[in-house]
Protein backbone atom coordinates (compact mmCIF):
# COMPACT_ATOMS: atom_id res chain seq x y z
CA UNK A 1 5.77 -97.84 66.43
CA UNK A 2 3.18 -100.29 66.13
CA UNK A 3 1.40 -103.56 68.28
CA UNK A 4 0.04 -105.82 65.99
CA UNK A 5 -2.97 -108.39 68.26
CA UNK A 6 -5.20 -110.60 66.08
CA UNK A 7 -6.26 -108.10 63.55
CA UNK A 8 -6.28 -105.06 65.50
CA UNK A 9 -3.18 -102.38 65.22
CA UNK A 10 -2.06 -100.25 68.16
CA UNK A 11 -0.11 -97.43 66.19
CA UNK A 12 1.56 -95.52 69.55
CA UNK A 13 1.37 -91.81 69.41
CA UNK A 14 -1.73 -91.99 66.77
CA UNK A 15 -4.83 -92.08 69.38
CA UNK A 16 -5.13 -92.83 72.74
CA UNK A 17 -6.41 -96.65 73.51
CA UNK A 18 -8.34 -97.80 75.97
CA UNK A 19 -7.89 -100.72 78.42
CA UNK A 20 -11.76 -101.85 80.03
CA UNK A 21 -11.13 -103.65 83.37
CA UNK A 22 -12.90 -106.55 83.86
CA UNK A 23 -12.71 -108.08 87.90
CA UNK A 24 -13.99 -111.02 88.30
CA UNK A 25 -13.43 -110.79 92.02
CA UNK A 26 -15.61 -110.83 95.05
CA UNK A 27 -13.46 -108.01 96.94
CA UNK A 28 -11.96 -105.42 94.80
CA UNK A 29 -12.07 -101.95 95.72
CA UNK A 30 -14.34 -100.43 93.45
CA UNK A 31 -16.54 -103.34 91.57
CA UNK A 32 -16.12 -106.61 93.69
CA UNK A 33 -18.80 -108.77 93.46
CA UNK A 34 -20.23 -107.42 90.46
CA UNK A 35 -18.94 -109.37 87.37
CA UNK A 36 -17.55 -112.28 88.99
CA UNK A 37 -20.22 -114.60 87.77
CA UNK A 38 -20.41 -115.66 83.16
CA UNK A 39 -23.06 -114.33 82.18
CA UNK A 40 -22.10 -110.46 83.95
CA UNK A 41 -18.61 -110.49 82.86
CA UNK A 42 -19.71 -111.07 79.51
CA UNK A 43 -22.36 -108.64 79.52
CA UNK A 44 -20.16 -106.50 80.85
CA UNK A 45 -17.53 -107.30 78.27
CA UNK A 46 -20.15 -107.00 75.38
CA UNK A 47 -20.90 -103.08 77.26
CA UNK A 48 -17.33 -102.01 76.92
CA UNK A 49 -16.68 -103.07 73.98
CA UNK A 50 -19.71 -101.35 72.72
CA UNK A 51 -18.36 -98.17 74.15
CA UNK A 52 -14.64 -97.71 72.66
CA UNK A 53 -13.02 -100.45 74.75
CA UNK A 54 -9.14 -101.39 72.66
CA UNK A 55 -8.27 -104.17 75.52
CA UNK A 56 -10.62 -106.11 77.88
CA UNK A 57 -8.27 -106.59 81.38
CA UNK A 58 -9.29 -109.78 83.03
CA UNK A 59 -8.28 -110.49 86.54
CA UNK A 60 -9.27 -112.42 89.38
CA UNK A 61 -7.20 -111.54 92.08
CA UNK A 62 -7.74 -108.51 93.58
CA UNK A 63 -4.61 -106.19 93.92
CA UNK A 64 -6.61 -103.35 95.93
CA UNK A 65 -4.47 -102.26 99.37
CA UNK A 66 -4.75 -105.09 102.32
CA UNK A 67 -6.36 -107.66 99.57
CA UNK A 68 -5.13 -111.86 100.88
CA UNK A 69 -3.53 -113.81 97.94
CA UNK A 70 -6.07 -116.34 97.19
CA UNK A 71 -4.97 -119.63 95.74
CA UNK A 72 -3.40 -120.82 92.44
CA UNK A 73 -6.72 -122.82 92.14
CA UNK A 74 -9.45 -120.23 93.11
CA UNK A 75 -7.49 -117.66 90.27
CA UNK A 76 -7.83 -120.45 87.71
CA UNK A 77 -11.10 -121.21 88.35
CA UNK A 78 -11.91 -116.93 88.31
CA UNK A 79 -10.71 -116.06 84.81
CA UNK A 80 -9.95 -119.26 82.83
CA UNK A 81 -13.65 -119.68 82.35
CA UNK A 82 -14.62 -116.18 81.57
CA UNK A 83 -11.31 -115.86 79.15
CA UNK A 84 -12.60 -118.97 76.80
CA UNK A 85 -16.30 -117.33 76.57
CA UNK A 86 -15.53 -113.96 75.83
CA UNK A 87 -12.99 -115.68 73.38
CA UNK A 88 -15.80 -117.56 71.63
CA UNK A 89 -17.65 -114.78 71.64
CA UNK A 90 -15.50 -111.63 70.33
CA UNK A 91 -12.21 -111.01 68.80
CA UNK A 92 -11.19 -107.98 70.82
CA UNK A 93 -7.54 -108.44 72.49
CA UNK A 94 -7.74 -109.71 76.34
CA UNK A 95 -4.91 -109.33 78.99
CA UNK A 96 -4.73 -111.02 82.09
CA UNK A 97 -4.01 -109.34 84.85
CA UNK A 98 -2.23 -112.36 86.87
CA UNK A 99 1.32 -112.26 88.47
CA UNK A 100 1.49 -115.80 88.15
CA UNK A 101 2.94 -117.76 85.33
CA UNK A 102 1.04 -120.71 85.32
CA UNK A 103 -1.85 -118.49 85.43
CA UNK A 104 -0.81 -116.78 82.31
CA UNK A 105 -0.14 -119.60 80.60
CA UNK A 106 -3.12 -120.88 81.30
CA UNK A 107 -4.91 -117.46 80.14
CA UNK A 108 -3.21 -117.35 76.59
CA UNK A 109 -3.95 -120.94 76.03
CA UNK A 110 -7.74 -120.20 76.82
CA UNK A 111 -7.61 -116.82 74.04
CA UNK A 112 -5.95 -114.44 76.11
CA UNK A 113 -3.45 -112.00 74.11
CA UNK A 114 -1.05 -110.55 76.61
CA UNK A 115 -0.09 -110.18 80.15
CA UNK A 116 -0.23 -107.59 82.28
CA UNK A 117 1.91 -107.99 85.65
CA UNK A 118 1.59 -105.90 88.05
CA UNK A 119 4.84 -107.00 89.68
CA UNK A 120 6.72 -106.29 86.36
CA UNK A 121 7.64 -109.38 86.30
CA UNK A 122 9.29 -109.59 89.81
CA UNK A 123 6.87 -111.71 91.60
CA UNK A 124 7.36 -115.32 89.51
CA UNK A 125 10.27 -115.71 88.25
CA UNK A 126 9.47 -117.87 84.69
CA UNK A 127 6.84 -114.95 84.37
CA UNK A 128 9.36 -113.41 81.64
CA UNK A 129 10.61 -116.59 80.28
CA UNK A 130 7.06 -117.18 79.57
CA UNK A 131 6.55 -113.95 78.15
CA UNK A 132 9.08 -114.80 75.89
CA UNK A 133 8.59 -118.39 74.80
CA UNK A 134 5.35 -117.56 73.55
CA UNK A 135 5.61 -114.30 72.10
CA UNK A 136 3.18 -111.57 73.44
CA UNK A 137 2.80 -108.84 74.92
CA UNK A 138 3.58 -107.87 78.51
CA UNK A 139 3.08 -104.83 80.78
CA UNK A 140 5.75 -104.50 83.66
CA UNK A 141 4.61 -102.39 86.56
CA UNK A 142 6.34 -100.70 89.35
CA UNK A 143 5.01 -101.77 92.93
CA UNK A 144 7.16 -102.38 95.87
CA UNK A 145 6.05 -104.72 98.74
CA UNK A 146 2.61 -106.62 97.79
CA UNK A 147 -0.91 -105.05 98.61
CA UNK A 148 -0.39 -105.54 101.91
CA UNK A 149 2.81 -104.25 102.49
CA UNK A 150 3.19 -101.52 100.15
CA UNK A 151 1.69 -98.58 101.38
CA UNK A 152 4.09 -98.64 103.87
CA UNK A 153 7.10 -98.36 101.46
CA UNK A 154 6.62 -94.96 99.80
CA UNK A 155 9.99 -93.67 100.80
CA UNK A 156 11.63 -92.80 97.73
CA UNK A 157 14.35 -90.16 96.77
CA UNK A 158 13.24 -89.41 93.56
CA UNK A 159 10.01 -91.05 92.64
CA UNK A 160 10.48 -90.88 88.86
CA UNK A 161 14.10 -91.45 89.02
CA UNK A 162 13.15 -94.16 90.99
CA UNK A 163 10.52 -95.93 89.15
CA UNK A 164 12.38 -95.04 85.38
CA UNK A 165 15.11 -96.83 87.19
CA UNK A 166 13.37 -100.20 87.99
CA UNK A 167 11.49 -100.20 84.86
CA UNK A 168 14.47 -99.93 82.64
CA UNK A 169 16.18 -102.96 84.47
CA UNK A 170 12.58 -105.17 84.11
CA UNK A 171 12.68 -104.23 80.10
CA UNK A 172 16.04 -105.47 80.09
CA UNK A 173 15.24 -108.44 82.04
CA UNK A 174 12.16 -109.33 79.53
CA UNK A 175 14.47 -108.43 76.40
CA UNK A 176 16.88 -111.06 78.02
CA UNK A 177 14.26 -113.82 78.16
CA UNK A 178 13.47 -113.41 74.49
CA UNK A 179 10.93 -110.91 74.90
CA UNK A 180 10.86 -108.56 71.85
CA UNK A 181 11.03 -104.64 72.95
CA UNK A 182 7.84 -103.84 70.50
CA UNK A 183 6.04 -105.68 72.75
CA UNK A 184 7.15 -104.21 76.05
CA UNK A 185 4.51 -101.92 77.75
CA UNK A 186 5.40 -99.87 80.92
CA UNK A 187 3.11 -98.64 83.40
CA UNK A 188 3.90 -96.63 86.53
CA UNK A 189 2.07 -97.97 88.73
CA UNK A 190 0.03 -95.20 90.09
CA UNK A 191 -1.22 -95.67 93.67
CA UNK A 192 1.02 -98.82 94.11
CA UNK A 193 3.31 -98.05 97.04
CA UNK A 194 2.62 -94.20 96.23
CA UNK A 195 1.36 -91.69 98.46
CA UNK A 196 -1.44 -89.49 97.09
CA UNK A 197 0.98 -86.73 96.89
CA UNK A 198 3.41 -89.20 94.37
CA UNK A 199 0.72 -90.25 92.40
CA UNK A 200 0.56 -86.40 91.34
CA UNK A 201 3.80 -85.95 90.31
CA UNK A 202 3.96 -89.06 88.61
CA UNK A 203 1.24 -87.54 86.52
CA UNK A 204 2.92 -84.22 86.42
CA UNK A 205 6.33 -85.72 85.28
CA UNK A 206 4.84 -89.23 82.88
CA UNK A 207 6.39 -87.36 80.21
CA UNK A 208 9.56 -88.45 81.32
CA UNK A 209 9.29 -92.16 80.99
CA UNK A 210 8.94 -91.79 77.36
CA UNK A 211 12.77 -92.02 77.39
CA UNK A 212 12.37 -95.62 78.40
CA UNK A 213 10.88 -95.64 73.99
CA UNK A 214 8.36 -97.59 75.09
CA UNK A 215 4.53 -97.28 75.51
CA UNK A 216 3.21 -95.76 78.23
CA UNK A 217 -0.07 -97.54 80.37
CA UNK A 218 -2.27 -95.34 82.95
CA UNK A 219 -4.21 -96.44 85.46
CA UNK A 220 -5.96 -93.79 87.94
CA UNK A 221 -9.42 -95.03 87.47
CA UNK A 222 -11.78 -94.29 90.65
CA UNK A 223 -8.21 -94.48 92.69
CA UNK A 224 -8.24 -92.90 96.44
CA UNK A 225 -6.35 -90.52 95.71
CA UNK A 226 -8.90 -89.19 93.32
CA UNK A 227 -11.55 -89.31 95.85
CA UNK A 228 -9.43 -87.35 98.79
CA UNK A 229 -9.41 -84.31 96.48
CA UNK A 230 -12.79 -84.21 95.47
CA UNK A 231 -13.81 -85.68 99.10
CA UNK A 232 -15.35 -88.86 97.44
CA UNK A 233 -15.43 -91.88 99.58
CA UNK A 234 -17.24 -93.89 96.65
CA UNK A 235 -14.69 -95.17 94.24
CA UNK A 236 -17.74 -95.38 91.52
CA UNK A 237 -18.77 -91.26 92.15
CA UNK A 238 -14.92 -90.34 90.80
CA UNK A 239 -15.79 -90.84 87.26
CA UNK A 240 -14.84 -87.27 86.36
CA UNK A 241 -11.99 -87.29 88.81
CA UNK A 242 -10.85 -89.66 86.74
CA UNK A 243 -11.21 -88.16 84.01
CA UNK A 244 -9.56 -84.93 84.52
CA UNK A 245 -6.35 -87.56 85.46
CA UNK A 246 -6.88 -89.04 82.03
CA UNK A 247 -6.82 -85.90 80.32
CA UNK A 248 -3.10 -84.93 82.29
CA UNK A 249 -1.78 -88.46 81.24
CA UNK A 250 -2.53 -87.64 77.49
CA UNK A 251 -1.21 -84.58 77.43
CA UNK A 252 1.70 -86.47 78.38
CA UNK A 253 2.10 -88.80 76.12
CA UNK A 254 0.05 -92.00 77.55
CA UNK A 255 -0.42 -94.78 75.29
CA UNK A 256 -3.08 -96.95 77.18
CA UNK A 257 -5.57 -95.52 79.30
CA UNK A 258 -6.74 -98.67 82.23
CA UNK A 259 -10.40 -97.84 82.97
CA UNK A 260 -13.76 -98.88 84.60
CA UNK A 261 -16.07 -96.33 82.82
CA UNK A 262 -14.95 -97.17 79.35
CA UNK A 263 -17.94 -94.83 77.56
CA UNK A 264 -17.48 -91.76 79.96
CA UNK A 265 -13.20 -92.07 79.22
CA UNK A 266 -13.66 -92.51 75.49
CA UNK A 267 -15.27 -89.43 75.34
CA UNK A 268 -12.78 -87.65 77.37
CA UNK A 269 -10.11 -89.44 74.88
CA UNK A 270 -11.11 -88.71 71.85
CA UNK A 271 -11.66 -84.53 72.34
CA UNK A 272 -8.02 -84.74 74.36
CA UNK A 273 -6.39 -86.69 71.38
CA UNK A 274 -8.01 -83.78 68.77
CA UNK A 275 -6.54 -80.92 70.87
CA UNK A 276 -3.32 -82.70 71.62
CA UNK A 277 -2.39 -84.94 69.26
C-alpha cells in the first residue's frame, strides 16, 4: 500500500508519518493567534519541516469546541495566501483542513495536495465530487453535530461500532464520486463529539478500524482530554501527554500521526516504529 504526492511516497505500515498543523487562526484552542500572519506560518512551516514533518495541515477555521463559522471570504483570505508561499517555497505535501469545497478547490489550485475534512465529507455536499474530479487525496472524519453542538451528542451504543460504521458508508460515498480507495484516509475523530472517557477506548480499540483497509490518521495533540489526566489546563504543557497517546496509536497500527510539536513526536515515532514495527 502506497500514497504517491509530488515526489514523496507514503508506504503504509513501513514508518509512522507525521502530519505538522499549521492554524492560521486567531482563536484556536491551543495556538490561535500565533501563525496567522506570512511570514510566522512560514517560519513555522520551514521549523516543522526541519524537524520530521511528512504533511504541513493548513487551516483557517478553527474547529476547537464552541468555535463561530467565519465566512467563505475570511477562510479564503486565511490560507489561500499562506498555501501559494509555502508552495513557492518548499515541495513538502500540504492539506487543507477546510470543510468547504470551494475552499478546497481553491487550496489545490494555490499548491495544496489533499484535503482533509473534518466532516468526512458530510458538511458540503460537492466536497467528494471534488475530491474526485481532481484526483487527491482526502481524509474523512467522524464528528457529529458541528463544534458547537457536538459535545452534546456523545451518546453512542458502541463507539467503534459506531464510528467504523459511518466511516465505511463516507468511503463508499467518496469511491462513488470517483474517488480512488488508495487515496482514502480515515481518521476517528478523537475528541469530536467524544467524551474523554471515548477518546480512550477509541485509542484502546484503533486497531479495529484497520478492517476498513485503509490508512489510519491520529489526532490527540495537546487535546483536553490529555490535560484532565495529567491536570493540565495549558494545551501547550501536554506535549508528553501527547506523546504517550502517540505511542498507543502506533502500537495500533496508525498511519498518520496530526501534531503541533512535530520535533518532540518524531522522536517519540521513530523509537515506537523500531520496537513495533
Amino acid at each position: 500500500m502506497t500514497l504517491t504526492i509530488r515526489e514523496y511516497q507514503f508506504n503504509w505500515g513501513q514508518r509512522t508519518y507525521l502530519m505538522g498543523i499549521l492554524n492560521v487562526t486567531p482563536d484556536s484552542f491551543s495556538d490561535g493567534g500565533q501563525f496567522n500572519n506570512l511570514q510566522s506560518a512560514i517560519a513555522q512551516a520551514q521549523y516543522m519541516i526541519d524537524n520530521g514533518a511528512d504533511i504541513i495541515d493548513i487551516g483557517g477555521q478553527s474547529t476547537r469546541p464552541g468555535a463561530e463559522q467565519i465566512s467563505f471570504a475570511e477562510e479564503c483570505n486565511r490560507v489561500i495566501p499562506i498555501i501559494k508561499a509555502i508552495r513557492q517555497q518548499f515541495s513538502i505535501p500540504i492539506s487543507i483542513d477546510t470543510t468547504r469545497a470551494k475552499i478546497a478547490q481553491k487550496a489545490i489550485a494555490a499548491g495544496a495536495d489533499l484535503i482533509n475534512d473534518i466532516s468526512g465529507g458530510t458538511f458540503d455536499k460537492e466536497m467528494l465530487t471534488l475530491a474526485g474530479q481532481v484526483d487527491v487525496p482526502i481524509i474523512l472524519m467522524h464528528m457529529r453535530g458541528n463544534p458547537q453542538t457536538m459535545q452534546q451528542m456523545t451518546d453512542y451504543q458502541d463507539v467503534v461500532t459506531d464510528i467504523t460504521e459511518f466511516l465505511n458508508c463516507q468511503i463508499q460515498k467518496a469511491i462513488a464520486c470517483g474517488v480512488n480507495s488508495s487515496k482514502i484516509i480515515i481518521d476517528p475523530g478523537i475528541g469530536f463529539a467524544k467524551t474523554p472517557e471515548q477518546n480512550i477506548e477509541l485509542l484502546r480499540r484503533l486497531s479495529e478500524f484497520k478492517a476498513l483497509e485503509v490508512p489510519i490518521l491520529i489526532g490527540t495533540s495537546r487535546k483536553s482530554f490529555i490535560g484532565k489526566i495529567i491536570n493540565q489546563q495549558d494545551p501547550q504543557k501536554r506535549v508528553w501527554g501527547t506523546a504517550a497517546t502517540c505511542s498507543s496509536a502506533i502500537i495500533s497500527g496508525a498511519d498518520i500521526l496530526r501534531i503541533h510539536d512535530v520535533a518532540e513526536i518524531y522522536d517519540v515515532s521513530r523509537v515506537a516504529d523500531a520496537i513495533y514495527r
